[in-house]
Protein backbone atom coordinates (compact mmCIF):
# COMPACT_ATOMS: atom_id res chain seq x y z
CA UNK A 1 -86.42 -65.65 195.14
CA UNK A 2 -88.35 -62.49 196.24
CA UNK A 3 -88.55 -61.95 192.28
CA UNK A 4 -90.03 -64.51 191.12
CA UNK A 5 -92.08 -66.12 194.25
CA UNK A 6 -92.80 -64.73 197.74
CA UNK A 7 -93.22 -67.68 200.64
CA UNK A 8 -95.35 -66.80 203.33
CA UNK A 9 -95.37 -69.54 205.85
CA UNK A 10 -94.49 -73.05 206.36
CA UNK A 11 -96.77 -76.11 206.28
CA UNK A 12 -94.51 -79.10 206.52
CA UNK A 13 -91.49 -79.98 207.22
CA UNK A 14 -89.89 -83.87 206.69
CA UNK A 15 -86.70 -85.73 206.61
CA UNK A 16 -85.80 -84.24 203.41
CA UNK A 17 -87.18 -81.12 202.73
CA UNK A 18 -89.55 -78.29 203.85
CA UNK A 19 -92.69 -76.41 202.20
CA UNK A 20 -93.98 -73.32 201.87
CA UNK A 21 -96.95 -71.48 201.12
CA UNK A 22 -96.26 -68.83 198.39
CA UNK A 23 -97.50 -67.34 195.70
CA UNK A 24 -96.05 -66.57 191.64
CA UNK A 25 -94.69 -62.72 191.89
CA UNK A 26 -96.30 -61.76 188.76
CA UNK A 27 -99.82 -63.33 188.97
CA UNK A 28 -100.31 -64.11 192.51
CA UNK A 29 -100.73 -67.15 191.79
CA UNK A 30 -100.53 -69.92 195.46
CA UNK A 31 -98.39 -72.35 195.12
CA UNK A 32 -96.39 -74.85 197.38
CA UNK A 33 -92.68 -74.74 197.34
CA UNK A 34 -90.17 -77.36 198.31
CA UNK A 35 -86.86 -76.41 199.73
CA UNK A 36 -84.55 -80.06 199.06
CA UNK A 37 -81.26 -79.23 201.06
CA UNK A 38 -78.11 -81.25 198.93
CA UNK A 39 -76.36 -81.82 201.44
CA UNK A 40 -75.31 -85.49 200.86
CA UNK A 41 -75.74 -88.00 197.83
CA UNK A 42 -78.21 -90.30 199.05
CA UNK A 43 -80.43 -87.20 199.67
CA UNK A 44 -79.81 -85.44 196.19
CA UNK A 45 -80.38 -89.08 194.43
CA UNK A 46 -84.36 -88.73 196.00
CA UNK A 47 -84.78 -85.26 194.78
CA UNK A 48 -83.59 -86.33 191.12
CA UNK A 49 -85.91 -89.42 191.33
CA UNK A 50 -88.64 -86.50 192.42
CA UNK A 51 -87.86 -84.42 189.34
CA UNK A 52 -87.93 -86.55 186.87
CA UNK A 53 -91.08 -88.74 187.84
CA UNK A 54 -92.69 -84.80 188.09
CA UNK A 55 -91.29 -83.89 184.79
CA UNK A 56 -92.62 -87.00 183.29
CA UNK A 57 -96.38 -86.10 184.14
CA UNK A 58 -96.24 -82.52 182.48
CA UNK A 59 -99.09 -83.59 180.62
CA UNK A 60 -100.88 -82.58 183.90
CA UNK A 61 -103.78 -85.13 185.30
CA UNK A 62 -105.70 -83.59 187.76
CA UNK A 63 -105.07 -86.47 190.19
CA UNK A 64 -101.16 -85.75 189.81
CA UNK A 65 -99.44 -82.95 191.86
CA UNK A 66 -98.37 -80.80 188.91
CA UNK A 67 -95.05 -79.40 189.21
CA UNK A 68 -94.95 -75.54 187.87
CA UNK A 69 -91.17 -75.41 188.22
CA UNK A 70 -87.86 -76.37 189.41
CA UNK A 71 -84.94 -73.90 190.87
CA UNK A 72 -81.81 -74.76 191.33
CA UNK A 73 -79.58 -72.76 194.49
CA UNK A 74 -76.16 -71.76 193.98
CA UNK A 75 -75.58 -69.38 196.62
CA UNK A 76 -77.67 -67.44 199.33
CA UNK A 77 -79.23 -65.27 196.66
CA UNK A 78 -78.69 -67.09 193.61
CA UNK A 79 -80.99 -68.83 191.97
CA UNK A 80 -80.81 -70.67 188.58
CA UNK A 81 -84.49 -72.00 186.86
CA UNK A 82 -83.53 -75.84 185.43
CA UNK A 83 -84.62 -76.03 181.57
CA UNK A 84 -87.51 -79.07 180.78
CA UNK A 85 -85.54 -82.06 180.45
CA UNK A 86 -82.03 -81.34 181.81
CA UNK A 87 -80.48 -81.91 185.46
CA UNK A 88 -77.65 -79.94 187.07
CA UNK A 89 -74.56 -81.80 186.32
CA UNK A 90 -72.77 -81.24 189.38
CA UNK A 91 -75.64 -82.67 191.35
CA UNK A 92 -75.86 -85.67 189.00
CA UNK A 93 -72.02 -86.31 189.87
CA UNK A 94 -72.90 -86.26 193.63
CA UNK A 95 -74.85 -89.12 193.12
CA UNK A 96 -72.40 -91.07 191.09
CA UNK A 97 -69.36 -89.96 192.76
CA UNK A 98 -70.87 -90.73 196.73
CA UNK A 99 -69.69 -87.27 197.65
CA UNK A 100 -71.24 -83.86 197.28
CA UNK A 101 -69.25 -82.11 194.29
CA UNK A 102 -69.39 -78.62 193.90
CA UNK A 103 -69.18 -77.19 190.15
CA UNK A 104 -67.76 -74.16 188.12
CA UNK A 105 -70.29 -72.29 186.32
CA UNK A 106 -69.81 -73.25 182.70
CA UNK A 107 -70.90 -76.99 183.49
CA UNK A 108 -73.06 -78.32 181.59
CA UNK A 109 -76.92 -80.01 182.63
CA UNK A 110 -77.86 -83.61 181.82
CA UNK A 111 -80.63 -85.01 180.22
CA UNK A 112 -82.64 -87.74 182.19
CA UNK A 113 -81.76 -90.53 179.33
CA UNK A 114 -77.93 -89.38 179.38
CA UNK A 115 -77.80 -89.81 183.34
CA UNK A 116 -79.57 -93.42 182.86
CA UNK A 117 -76.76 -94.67 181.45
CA UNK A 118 -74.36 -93.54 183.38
CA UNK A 119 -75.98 -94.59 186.15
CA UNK A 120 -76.17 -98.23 185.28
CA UNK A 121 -73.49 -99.16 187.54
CA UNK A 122 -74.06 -97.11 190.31
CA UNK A 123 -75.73 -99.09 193.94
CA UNK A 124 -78.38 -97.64 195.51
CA UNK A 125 -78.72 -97.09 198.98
CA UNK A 126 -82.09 -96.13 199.98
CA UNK A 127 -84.27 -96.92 202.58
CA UNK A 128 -87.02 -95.15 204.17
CA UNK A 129 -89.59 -96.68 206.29
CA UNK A 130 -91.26 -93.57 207.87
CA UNK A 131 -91.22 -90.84 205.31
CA UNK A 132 -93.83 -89.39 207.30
CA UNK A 133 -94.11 -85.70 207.30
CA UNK A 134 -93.70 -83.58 210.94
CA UNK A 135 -95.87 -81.33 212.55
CA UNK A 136 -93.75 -80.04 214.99
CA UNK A 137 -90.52 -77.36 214.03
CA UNK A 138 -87.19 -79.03 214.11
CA UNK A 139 -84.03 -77.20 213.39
CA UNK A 140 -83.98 -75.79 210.03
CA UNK A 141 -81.84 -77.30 207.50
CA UNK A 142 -78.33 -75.83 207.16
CA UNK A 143 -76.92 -74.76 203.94
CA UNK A 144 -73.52 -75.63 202.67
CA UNK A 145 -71.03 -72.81 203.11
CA UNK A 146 -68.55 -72.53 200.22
CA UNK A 147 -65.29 -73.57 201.79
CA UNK A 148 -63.11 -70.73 202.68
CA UNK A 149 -60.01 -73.07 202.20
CA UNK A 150 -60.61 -73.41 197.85
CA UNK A 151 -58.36 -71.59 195.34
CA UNK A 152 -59.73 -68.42 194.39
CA UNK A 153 -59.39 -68.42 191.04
CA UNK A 154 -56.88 -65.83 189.85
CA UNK A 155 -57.91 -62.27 188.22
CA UNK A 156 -56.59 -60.54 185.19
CA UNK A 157 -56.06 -57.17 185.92
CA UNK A 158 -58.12 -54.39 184.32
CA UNK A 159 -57.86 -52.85 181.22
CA UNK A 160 -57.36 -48.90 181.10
CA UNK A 161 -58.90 -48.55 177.78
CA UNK A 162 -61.64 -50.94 178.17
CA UNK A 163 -64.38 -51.39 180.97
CA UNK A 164 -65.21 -54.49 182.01
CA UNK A 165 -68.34 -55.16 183.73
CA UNK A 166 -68.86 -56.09 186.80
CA UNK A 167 -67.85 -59.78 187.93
CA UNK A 168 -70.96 -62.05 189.60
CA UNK A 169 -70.60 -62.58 192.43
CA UNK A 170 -70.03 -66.17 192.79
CA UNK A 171 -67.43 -65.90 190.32
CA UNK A 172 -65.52 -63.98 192.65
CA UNK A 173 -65.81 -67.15 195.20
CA UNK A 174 -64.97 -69.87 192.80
CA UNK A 175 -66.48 -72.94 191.66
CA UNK A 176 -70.35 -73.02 192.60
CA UNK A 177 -71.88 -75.38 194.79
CA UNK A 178 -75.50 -76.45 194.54
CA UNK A 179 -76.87 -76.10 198.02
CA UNK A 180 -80.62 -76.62 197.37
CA UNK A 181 -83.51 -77.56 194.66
CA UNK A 182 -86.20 -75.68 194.80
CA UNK A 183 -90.05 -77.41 193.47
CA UNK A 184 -92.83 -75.10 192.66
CA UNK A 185 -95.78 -76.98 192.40
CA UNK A 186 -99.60 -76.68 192.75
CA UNK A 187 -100.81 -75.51 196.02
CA UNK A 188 -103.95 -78.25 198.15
CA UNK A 189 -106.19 -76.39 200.35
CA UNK A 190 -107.44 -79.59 201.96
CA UNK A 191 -103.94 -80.53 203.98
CA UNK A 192 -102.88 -84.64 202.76
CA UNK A 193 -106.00 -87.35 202.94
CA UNK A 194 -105.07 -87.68 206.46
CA UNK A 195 -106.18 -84.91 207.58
CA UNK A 196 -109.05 -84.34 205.24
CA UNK A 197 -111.24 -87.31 205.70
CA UNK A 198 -110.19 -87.29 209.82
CA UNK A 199 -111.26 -83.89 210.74
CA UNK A 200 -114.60 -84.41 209.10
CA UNK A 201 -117.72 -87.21 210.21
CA UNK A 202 -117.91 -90.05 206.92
CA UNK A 203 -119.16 -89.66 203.90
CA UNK A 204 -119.67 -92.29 201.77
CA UNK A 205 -119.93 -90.41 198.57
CA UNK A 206 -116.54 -88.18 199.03
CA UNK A 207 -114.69 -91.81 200.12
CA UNK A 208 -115.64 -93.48 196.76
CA UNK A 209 -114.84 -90.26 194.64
CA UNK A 210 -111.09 -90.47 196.50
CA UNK A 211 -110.87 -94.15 195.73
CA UNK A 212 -111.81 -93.74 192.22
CA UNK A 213 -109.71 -90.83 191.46
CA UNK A 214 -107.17 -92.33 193.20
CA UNK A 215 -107.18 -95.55 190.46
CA UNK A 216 -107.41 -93.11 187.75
CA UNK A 217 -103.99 -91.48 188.58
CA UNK A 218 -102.53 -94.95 189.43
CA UNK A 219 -103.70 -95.72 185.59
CA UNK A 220 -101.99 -92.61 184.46
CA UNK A 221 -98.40 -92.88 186.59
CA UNK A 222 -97.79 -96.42 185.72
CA UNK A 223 -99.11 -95.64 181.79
CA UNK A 224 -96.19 -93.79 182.21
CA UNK A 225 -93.88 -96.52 183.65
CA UNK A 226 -93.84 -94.83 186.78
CA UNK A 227 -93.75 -97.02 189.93
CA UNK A 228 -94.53 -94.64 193.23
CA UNK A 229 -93.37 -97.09 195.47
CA UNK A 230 -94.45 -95.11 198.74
CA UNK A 231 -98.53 -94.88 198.45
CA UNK A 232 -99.88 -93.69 201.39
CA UNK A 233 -102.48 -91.04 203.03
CA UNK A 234 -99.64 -88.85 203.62
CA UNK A 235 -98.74 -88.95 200.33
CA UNK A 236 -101.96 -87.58 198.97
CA UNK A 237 -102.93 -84.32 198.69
CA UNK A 238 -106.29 -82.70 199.07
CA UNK A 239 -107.82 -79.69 197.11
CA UNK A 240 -111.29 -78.52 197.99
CA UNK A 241 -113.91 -78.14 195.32
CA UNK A 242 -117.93 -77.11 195.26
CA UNK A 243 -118.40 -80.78 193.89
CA UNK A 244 -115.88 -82.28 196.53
CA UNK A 245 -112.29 -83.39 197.07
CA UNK A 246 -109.99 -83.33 194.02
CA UNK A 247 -106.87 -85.69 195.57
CA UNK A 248 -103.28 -85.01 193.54
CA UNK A 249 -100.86 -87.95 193.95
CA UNK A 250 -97.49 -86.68 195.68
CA UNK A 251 -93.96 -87.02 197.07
CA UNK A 252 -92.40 -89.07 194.00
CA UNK A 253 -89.05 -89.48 195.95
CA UNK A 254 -88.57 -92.71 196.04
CA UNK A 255 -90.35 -93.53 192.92
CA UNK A 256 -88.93 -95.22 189.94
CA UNK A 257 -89.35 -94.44 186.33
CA UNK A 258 -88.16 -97.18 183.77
CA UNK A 259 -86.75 -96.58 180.64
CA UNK A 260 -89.56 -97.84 178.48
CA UNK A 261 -92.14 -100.28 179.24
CA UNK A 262 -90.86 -103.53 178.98
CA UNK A 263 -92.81 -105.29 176.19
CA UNK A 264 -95.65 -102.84 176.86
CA UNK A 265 -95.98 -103.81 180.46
CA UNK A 266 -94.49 -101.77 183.56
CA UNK A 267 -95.56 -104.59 185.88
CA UNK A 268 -92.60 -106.44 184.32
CA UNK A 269 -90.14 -103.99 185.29
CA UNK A 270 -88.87 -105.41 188.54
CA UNK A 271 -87.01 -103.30 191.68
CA UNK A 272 -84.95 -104.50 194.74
CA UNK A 273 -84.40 -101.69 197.04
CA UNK A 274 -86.53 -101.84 200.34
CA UNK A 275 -88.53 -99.14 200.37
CA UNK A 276 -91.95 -97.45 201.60
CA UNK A 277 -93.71 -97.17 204.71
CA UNK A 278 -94.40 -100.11 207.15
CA UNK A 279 -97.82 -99.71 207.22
CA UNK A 280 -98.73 -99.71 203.35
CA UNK A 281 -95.59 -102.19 202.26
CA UNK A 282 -96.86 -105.41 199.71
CA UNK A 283 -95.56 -108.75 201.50
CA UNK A 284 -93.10 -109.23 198.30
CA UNK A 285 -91.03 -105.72 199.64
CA UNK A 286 -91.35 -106.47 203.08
CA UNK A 287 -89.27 -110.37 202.42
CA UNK A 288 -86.71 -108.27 200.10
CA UNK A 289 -87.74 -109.60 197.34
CA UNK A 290 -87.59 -108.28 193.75
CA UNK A 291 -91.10 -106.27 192.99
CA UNK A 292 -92.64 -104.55 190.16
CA UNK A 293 -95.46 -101.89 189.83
CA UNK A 294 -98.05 -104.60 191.21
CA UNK A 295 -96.72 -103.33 194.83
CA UNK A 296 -98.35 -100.39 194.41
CA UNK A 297 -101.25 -101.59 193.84
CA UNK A 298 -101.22 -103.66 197.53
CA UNK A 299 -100.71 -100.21 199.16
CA UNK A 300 -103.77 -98.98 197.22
CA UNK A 301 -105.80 -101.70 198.35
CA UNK A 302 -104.70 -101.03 202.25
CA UNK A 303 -105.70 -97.65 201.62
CA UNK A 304 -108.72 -98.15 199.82
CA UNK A 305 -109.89 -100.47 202.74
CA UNK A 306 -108.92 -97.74 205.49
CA UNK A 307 -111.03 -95.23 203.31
CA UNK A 308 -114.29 -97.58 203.02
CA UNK A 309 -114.10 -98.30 206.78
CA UNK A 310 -112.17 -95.29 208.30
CA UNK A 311 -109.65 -97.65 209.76
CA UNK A 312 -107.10 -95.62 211.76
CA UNK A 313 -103.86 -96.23 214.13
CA UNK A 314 -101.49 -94.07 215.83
CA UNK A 315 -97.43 -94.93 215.73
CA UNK A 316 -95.15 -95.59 218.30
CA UNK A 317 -94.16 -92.69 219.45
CA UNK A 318 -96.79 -90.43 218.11
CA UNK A 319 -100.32 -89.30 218.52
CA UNK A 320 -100.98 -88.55 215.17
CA UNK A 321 -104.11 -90.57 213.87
CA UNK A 322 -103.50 -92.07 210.63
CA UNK A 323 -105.59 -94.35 208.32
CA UNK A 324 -104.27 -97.45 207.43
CA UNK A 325 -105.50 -101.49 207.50
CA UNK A 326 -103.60 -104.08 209.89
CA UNK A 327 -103.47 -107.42 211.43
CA UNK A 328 -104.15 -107.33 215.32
CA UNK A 329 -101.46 -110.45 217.31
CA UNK A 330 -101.55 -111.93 220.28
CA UNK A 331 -104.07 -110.30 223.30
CA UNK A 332 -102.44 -107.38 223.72
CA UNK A 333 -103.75 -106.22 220.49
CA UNK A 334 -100.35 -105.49 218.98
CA UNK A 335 -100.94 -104.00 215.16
CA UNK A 336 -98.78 -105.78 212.65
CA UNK A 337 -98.71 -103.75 208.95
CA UNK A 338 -100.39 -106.20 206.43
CA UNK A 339 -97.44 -106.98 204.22
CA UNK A 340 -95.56 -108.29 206.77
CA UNK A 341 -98.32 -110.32 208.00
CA UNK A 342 -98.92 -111.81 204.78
CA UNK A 343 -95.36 -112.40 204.24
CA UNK A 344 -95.16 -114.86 207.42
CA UNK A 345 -98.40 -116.69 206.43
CA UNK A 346 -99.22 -116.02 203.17
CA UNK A 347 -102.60 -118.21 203.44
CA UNK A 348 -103.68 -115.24 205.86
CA UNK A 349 -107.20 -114.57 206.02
CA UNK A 350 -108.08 -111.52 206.23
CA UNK A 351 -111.44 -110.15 207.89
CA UNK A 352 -113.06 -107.45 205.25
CA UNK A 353 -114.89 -105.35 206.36
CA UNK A 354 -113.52 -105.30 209.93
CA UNK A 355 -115.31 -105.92 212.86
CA UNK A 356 -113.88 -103.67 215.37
CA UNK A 357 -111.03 -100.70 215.60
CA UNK A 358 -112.80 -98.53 213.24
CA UNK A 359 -112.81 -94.70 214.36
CA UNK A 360 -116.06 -93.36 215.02
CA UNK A 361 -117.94 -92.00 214.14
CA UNK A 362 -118.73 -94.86 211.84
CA UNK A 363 -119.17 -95.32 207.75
CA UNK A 364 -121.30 -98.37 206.20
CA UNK A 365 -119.14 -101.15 205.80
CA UNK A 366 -118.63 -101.54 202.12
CA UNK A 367 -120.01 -104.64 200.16
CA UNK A 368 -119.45 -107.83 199.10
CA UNK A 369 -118.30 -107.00 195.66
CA UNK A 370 -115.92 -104.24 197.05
CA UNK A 371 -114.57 -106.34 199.70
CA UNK A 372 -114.46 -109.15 196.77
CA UNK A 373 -112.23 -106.42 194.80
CA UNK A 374 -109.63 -105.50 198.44
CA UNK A 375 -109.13 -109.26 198.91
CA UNK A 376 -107.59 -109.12 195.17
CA UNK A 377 -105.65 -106.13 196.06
CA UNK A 378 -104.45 -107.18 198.87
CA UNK A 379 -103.40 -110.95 197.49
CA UNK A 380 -100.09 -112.47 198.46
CA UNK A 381 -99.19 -113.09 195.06
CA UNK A 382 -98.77 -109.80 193.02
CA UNK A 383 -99.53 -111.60 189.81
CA UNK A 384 -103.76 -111.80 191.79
CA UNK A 385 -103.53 -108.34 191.77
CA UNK A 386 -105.73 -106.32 188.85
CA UNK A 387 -103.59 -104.18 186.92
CA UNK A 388 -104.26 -100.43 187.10
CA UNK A 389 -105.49 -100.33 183.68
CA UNK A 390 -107.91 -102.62 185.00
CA UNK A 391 -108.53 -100.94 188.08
CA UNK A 392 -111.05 -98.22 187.87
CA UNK A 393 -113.22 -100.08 186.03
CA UNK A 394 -113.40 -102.91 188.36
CA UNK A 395 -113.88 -100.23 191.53
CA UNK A 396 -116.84 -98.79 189.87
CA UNK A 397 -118.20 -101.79 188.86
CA UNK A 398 -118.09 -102.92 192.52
CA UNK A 399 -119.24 -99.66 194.41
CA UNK A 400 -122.35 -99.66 191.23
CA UNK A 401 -123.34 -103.59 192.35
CA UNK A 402 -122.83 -102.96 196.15
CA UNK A 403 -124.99 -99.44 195.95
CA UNK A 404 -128.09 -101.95 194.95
């Protein structure tokens, strides 16, 4: 690693992964790096999801985290750099075996398309609610030891008239095992929206450039039949600029990336796995039924309206304020995520701007046409829902009538 990147200190860990600040060797170049730990399939299947929804947005769009590379770990010091377009085979079999398979060193990498098909069959387990990055150390990640117990493979003996050179070592120790993927990718000065827009007082102008940058990436990812399926502040990264935030779209894990657009529409690609985070899950998830890209638009609009009106609450469990929209129940004040509320009652009406929890200091409440435009996000019915073609055009229509 020390060859090609140097890390210099942590800056979040998760349930799947940790980063690092580091830098490019050779230019000095910061960048963020992502240790993903394979150590079981459901894990490794996230982390392929990750790489190819990255892969699939080399074209770079500056609201997109761009990836710079991807490692993949054999051993404690050996480190192999994927090639554009292929996976590592043996951690493509993990996935469609259910068990972590190790793999000699002549195997061969997929391609993306080849894996597709193969994959057809395969059931998907995944599930994650709170994908919500820690702040606090936990206990590192432990790496796969090669198992002492394996046949060593057996050794011809040398030649007196001819040299051979020197054996790797993991050839010496048998078939290789792939104990971690390692993402280079752009490095955000500004911590995840989160913490950007928290530790400062409002500004109206720096909440409608995230909001509109933010529907210009959504235009871009599902352009590319790319459904992100966990939008959230979390998920967003922040860099700092003279003229203001520049926010990069991140964490593609549990994303979904169909094979073409079906009749030139992603919307009509549908999904069934249950999957997200409470707070920012459309009502059609959180009833388990099937959903298409129009869900990520609902978590855009919950966003959007947290953003406008610096709406904030802390899990249970945590102290960590985060922005997000809900439905208040009964007179305790319990918070109840959105989705779900508009799941049970789907004739919900919902009070834009709100009238009270807001985190002060306080923003302007946005407008009539802008709260016009969250009511359509935020519809029941998906098919209410503006496309994100349509998107940035309608936000800037709004914010441009409401400014007058």
């Amino acid at each position: 690693m020390e060859e090609l990147y140097t890390l210099e200190r942590e800056v979040g860990r998760g349930s799947y992964g940790v980063v690092f600040e580091g830098r490019i060797a050779k230019t000095g170049l910061r960048v963020a790096i992502k240790r993903l730990p394979c150590s079981n399939p459901e894990c490794i299947e996230l982390y392929l999801q990750e790489l190819w929804a990255m892969r699939a947005t080399a074209k770079i769009h500056v609201n997109v985290i761009a990836l710079h590379s991807c490692l993949l770990q054999t051993g404690p010091r050996s480190l192999k750099t994927l090639k554009p377009g292929k996976l590592p085979l043996p951690l493509v079999e993990s996935v469609l075996k259910g068990t972590v398979s190790s793999s000699p060193q002549n195997q061969e990498e997929m391609t993306p398309q080849q894996d597709t098909h193969r994959k057809t069959n395969s059931v998907s387990t995944l599930k994650d609610k709170t994908n919500t990055i820690q702040t606090r150390a936990k206990t590192p990640h432990k790496t796969t030891k090669p198992d002492p117990s394996q046949t060593i493979t057996p050794k011809r003996p040398q030649s007196r008239g001819r040299k051979r050179p020197a054996e790797r070592e993991e050839n010496r120790r048998g078939p290789l095992r792939c104990l971690a993927l390692w993402l280079v990718m752009e490095y955000c000065d500004g911590g995840d929206l989160n913490q950007y827009l928290l530790s400062r007082p409002p500004d109206t102008q720096n909440n409608h450039s995230v909001v509109k940058q933010l529907c210009s990436a959504m235009d871009f990812l599902h352009g590319l039949g790319i459904t992100h399926r966990d939008l959230k502040p979390d998920n967003v990264l922040v860099c700092e600029t003279p003229k203001g935030p520049v926010v990069k779209v991140a964490d593609f894990g549990l994303s979904k990336m169909s094979d073409g657009q079906v009749d030139g529409d992603c919307t009509k690609q549908h999904f069934s796995s249950i999957c997200g985070s409470d707070f920012y899950m459309a009502p059609e998830v959180w009833g388990g039924l099937t959903y298409s890209a129009q869900a990520d638009i609902f978590s855009l609009g919950v966003m959007f309206w947290a953003v406008l009106e610096r709406i904030t609450f802390v899990e249970e469990g945590s102290t960590k304020e985060l922005l997000g929209a809900y439905v208040c129940k009964g007179r305790s004040g319990w918070l109840m995520p959105l989705g779900e509320a508009l799941w049970e009652n789907a004739d919900l009406q919902l009070c834009i701007p709100m009238k009270f929890k807001r985190a002060p200091p306080l923003p302007p409440p946005p407008g009539p046409a802008t709260c016009t435009l969250l009511l359509e996000m935020l519809a029941s019915n998906p098919d209410a829902r503006p496309r994100a073609d349509q998107l940035e055009a309608r936000v800037c229509s709004a914010l441009e009538e409401d400014s007058h």
